[in-house]
C-alpha atoms as a PDB file:
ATOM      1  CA  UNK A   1      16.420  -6.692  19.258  1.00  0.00           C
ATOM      2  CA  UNK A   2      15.457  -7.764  22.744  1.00  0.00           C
ATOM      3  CA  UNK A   3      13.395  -6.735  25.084  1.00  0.00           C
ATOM      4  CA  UNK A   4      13.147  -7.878  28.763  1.00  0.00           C
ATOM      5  CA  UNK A   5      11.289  -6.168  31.753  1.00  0.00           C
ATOM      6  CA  UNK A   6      12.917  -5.506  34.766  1.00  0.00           C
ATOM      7  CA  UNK A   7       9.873  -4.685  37.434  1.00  0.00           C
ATOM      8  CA  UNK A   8       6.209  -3.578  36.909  1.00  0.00           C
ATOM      9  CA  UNK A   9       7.224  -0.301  35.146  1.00  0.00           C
ATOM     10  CA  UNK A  10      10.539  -0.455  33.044  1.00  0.00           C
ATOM     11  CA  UNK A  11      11.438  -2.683  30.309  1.00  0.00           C
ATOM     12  CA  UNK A  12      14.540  -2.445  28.752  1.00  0.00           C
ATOM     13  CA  UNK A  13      15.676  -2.458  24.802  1.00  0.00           C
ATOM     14  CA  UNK A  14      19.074  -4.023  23.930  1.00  0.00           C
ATOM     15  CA  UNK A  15      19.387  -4.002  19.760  1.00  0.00           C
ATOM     16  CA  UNK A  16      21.234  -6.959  18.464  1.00  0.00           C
ATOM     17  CA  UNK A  17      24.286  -6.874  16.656  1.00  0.00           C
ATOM     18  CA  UNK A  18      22.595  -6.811  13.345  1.00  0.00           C
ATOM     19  CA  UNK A  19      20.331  -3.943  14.206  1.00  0.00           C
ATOM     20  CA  UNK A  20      23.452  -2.269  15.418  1.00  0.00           C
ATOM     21  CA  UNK A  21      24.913  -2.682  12.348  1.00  0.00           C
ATOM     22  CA  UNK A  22      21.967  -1.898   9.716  1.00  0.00           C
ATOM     23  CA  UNK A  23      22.069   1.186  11.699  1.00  0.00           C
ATOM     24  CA  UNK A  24      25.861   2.119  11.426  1.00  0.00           C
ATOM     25  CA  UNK A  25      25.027   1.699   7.917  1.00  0.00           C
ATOM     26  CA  UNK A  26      22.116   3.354   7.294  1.00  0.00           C
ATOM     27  CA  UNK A  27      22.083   6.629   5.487  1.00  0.00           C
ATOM     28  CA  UNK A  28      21.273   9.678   7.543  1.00  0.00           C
ATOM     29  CA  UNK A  29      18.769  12.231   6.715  1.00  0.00           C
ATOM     30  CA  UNK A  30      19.351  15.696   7.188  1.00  0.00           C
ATOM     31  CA  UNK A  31      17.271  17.970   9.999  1.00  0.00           C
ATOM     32  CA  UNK A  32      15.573  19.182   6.402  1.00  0.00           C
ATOM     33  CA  UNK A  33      14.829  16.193   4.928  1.00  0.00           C
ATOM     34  CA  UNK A  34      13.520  14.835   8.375  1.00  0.00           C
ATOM     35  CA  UNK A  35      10.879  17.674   8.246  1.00  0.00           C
ATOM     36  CA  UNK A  36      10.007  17.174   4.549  1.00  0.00           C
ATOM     37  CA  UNK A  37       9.336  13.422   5.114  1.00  0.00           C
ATOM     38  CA  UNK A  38       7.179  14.739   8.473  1.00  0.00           C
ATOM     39  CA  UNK A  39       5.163  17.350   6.259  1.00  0.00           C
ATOM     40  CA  UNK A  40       4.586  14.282   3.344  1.00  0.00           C
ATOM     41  CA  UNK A  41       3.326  12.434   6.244  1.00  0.00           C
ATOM     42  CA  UNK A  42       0.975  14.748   7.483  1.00  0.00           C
ATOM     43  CA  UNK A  43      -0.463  15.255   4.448  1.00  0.00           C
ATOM     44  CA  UNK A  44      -0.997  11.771   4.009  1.00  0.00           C
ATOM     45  CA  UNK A  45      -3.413  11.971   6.996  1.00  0.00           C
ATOM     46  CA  UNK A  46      -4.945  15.001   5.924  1.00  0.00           C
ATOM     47  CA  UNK A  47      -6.069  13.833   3.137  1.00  0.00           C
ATOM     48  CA  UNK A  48      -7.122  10.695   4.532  1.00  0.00           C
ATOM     49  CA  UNK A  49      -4.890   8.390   2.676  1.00  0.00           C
ATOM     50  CA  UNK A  50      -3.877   7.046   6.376  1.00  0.00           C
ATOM     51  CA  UNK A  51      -5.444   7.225   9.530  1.00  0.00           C
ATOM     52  CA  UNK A  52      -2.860   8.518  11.377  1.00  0.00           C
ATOM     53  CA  UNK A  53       0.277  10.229  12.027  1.00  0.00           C
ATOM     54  CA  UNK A  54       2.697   9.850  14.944  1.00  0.00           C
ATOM     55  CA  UNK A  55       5.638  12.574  15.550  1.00  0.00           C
ATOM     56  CA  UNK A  56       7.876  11.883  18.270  1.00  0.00           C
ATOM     57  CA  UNK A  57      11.660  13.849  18.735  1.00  0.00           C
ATOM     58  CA  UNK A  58      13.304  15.936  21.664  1.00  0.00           C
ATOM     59  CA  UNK A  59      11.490  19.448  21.850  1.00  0.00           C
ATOM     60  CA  UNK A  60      12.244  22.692  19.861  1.00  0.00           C
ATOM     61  CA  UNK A  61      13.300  20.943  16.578  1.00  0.00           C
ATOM     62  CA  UNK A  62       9.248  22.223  14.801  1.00  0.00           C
ATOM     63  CA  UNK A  63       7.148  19.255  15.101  1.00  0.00           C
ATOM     64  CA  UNK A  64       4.568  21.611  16.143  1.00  0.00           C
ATOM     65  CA  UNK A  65       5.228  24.339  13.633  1.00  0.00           C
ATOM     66  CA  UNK A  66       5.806  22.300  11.039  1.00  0.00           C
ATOM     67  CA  UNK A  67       2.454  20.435  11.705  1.00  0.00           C
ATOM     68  CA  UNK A  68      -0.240  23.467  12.325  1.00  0.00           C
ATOM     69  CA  UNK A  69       1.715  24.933   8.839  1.00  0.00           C
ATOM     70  CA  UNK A  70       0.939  21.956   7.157  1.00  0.00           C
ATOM     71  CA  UNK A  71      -2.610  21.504   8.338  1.00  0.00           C
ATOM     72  CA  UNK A  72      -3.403  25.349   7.576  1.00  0.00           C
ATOM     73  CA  UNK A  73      -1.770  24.836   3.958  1.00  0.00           C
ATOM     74  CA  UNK A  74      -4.967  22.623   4.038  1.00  0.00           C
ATOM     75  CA  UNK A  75      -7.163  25.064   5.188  1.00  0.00           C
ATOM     76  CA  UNK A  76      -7.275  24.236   8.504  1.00  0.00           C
ATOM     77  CA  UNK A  77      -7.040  25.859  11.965  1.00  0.00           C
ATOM     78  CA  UNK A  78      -7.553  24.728  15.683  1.00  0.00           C
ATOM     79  CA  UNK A  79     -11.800  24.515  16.145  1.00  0.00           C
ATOM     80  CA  UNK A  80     -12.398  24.574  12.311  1.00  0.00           C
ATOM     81  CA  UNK A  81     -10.824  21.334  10.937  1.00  0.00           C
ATOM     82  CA  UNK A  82      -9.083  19.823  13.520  1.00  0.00           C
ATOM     83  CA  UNK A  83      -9.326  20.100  17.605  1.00  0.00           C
ATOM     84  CA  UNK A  84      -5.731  20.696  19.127  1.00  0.00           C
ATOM     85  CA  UNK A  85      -5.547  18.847  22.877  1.00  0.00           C
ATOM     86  CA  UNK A  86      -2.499  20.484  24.119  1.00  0.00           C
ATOM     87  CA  UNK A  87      -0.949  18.875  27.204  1.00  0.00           C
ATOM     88  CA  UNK A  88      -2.782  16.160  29.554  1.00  0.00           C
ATOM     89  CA  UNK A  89      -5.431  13.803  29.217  1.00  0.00           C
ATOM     90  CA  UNK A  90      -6.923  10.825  30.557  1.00  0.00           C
ATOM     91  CA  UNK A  91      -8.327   7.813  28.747  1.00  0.00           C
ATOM     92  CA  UNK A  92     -11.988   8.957  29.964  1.00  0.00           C
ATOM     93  CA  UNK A  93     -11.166  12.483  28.584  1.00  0.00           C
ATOM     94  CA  UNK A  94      -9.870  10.973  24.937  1.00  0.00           C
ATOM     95  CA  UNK A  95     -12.732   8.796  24.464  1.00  0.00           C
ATOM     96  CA  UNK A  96     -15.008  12.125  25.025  1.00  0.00           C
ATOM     97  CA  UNK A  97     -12.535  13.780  22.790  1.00  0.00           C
ATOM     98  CA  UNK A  98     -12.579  10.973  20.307  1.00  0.00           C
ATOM     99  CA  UNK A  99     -16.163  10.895  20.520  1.00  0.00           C
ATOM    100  CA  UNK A 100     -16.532  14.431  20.166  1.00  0.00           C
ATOM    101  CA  UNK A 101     -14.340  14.736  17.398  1.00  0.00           C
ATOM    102  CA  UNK A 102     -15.346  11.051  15.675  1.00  0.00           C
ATOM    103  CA  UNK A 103     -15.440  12.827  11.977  1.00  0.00           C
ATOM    104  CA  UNK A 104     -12.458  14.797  12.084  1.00  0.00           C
ATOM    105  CA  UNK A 105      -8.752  15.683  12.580  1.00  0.00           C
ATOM    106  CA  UNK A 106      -7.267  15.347  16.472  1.00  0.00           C
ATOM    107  CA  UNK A 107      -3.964  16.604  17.157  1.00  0.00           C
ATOM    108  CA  UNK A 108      -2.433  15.955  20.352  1.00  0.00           C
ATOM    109  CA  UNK A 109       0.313  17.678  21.532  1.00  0.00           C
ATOM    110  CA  UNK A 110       2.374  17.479  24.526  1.00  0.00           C
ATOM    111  CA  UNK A 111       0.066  15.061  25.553  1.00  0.00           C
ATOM    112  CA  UNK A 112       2.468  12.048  26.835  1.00  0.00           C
ATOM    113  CA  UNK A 113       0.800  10.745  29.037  1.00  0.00           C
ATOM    114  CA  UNK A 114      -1.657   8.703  27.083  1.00  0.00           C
ATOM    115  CA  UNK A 115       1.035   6.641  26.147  1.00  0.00           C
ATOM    116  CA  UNK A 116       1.675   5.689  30.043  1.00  0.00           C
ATOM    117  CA  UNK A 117      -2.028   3.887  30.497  1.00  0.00           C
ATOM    118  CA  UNK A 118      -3.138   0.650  28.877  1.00  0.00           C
ATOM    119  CA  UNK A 119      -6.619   1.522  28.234  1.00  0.00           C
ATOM    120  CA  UNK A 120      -5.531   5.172  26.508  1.00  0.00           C
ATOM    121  CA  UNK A 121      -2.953   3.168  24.427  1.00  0.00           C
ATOM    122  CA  UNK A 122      -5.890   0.297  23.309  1.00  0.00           C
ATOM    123  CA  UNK A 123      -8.248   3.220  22.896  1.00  0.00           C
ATOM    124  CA  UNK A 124      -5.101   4.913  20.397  1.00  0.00           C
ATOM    125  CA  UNK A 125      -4.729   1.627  18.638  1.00  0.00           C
ATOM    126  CA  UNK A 126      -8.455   0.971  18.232  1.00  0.00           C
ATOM    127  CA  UNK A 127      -9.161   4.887  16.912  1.00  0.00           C
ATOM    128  CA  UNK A 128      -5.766   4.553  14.117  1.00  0.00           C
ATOM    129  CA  UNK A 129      -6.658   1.027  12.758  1.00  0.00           C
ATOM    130  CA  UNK A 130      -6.305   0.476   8.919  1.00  0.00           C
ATOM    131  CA  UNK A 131      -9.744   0.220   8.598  1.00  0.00           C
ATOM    132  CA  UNK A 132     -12.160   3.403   7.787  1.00  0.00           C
ATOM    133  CA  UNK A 133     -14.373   3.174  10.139  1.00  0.00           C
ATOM    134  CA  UNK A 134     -13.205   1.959  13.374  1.00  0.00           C
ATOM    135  CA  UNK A 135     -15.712   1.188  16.505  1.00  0.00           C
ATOM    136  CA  UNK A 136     -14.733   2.563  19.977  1.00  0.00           C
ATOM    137  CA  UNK A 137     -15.993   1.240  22.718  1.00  0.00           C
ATOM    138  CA  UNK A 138     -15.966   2.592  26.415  1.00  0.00           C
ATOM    139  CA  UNK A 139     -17.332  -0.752  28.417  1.00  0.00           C
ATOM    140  CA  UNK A 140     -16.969   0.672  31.787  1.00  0.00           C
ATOM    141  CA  UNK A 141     -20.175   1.974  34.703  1.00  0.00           C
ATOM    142  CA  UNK A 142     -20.740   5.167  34.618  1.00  0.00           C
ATOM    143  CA  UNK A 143     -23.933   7.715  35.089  1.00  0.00           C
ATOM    144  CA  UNK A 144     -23.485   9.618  31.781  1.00  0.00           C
ATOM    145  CA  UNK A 145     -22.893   6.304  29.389  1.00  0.00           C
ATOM    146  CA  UNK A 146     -26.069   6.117  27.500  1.00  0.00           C
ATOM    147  CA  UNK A 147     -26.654   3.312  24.729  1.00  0.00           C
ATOM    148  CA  UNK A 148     -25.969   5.557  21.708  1.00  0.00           C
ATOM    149  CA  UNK A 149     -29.350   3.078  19.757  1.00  0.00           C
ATOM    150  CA  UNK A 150     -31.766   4.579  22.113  1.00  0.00           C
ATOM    151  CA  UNK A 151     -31.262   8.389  20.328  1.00  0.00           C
ATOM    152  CA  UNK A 152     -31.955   9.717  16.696  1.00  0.00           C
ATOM    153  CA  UNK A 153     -28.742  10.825  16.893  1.00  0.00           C
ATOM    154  CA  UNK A 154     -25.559  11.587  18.204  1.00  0.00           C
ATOM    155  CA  UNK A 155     -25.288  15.334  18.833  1.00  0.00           C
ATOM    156  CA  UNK A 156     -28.316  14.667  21.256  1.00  0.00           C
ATOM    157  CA  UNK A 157     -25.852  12.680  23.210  1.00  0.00           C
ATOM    158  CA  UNK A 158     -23.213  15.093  23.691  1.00  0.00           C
ATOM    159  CA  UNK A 159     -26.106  18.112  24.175  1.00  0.00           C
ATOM    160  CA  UNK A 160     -27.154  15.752  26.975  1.00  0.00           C
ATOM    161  CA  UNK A 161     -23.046  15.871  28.532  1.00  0.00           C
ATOM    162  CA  UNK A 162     -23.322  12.143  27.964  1.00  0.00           C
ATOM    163  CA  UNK A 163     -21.044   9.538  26.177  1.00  0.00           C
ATOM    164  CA  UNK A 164     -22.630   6.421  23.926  1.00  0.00           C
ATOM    165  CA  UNK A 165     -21.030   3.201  25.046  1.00  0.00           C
ATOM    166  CA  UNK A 166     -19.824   2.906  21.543  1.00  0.00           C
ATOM    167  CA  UNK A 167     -19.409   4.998  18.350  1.00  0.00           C
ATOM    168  CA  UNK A 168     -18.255   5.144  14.367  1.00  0.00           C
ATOM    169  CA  UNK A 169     -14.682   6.649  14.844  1.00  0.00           C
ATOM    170  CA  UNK A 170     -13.714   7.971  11.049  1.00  0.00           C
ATOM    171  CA  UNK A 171     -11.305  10.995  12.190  1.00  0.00           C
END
């Protein structure tokens, strides 16, 4: 394919003739199968067998059904094994969030925006790397960034309403 951008905030796709023809070829998967692949994919995550799961598609077709079924086949429920962040946030707020939630399951939802601003989309790419344990790092001033070697631990921290510069992200 090829992509070129056009001004400061839209870049256009134009697939090349061979993409446009694997795709005429490709075999289609029914609405079903689309939602069984989804629900192997979540549970991938879940169990921790990958980091992380992205679900995109125009609304109303169940991403959201299908994935709060799959993660309380596990067990699970909004507060008690994974934090739901429905709608917007900021890359401040999903550091906190991140930070907050370092150990476990974060499911955004509706939350589009992140994918709009650079340092949301590094912080994204940082928290779903390969590795287990990925650092974060939030290298920017600010009166509640604390260096996170100076406590015992880290629920001190976030008792405090502070943020460490850095943390462990294993969620």
């Amino acid at each position: 394919g090829q992509t070129s951008r056009v001004s400061a905030s839209e870049e256009t796709y134009a697939a090349s003739n061979a993409v446009k023809e694997i795709e005429d070829d490709a075999e289609r998967l029914t609405f079903e199968e689309q939602l069984k692949d989804m629900a192997r994919l979540l549970k991938l995550t879940i169990s921790g067998a990958s980091n992380a799961c992205f679900i995109a598609g125009r609304g109303g077709v169940g991403k959201t059904y299908t994935t709060k079924e799959i993660l309380a086949e596990g067990g699970l429920t909004d507060g008690d094994g994974y934090f739901l962040n429905k709608g917007s946030i900021s890359a401040a707020g999903l550091y906190a969030s991140l930070f907050e939630h370092r150990d476990g399951i974060v499911v955004f939802d509706d939350a589009d925006d992140v994918f709009k601003d650079q340092t949301s989309r590094n912080l994204l790419k940082g928290a779903t790397d390969t590795d287990k344990t990925r650092k974060l790092n939030w290298n920017k001033m600010g009166s509640n960034l604390v260096d996170p070697d100076e406590y015992d631990n880290l629920t001190d921290i976030i008792e405090e309403g502070k943020l460490p510069k850095w943390f462990n992200f294993t969620g």
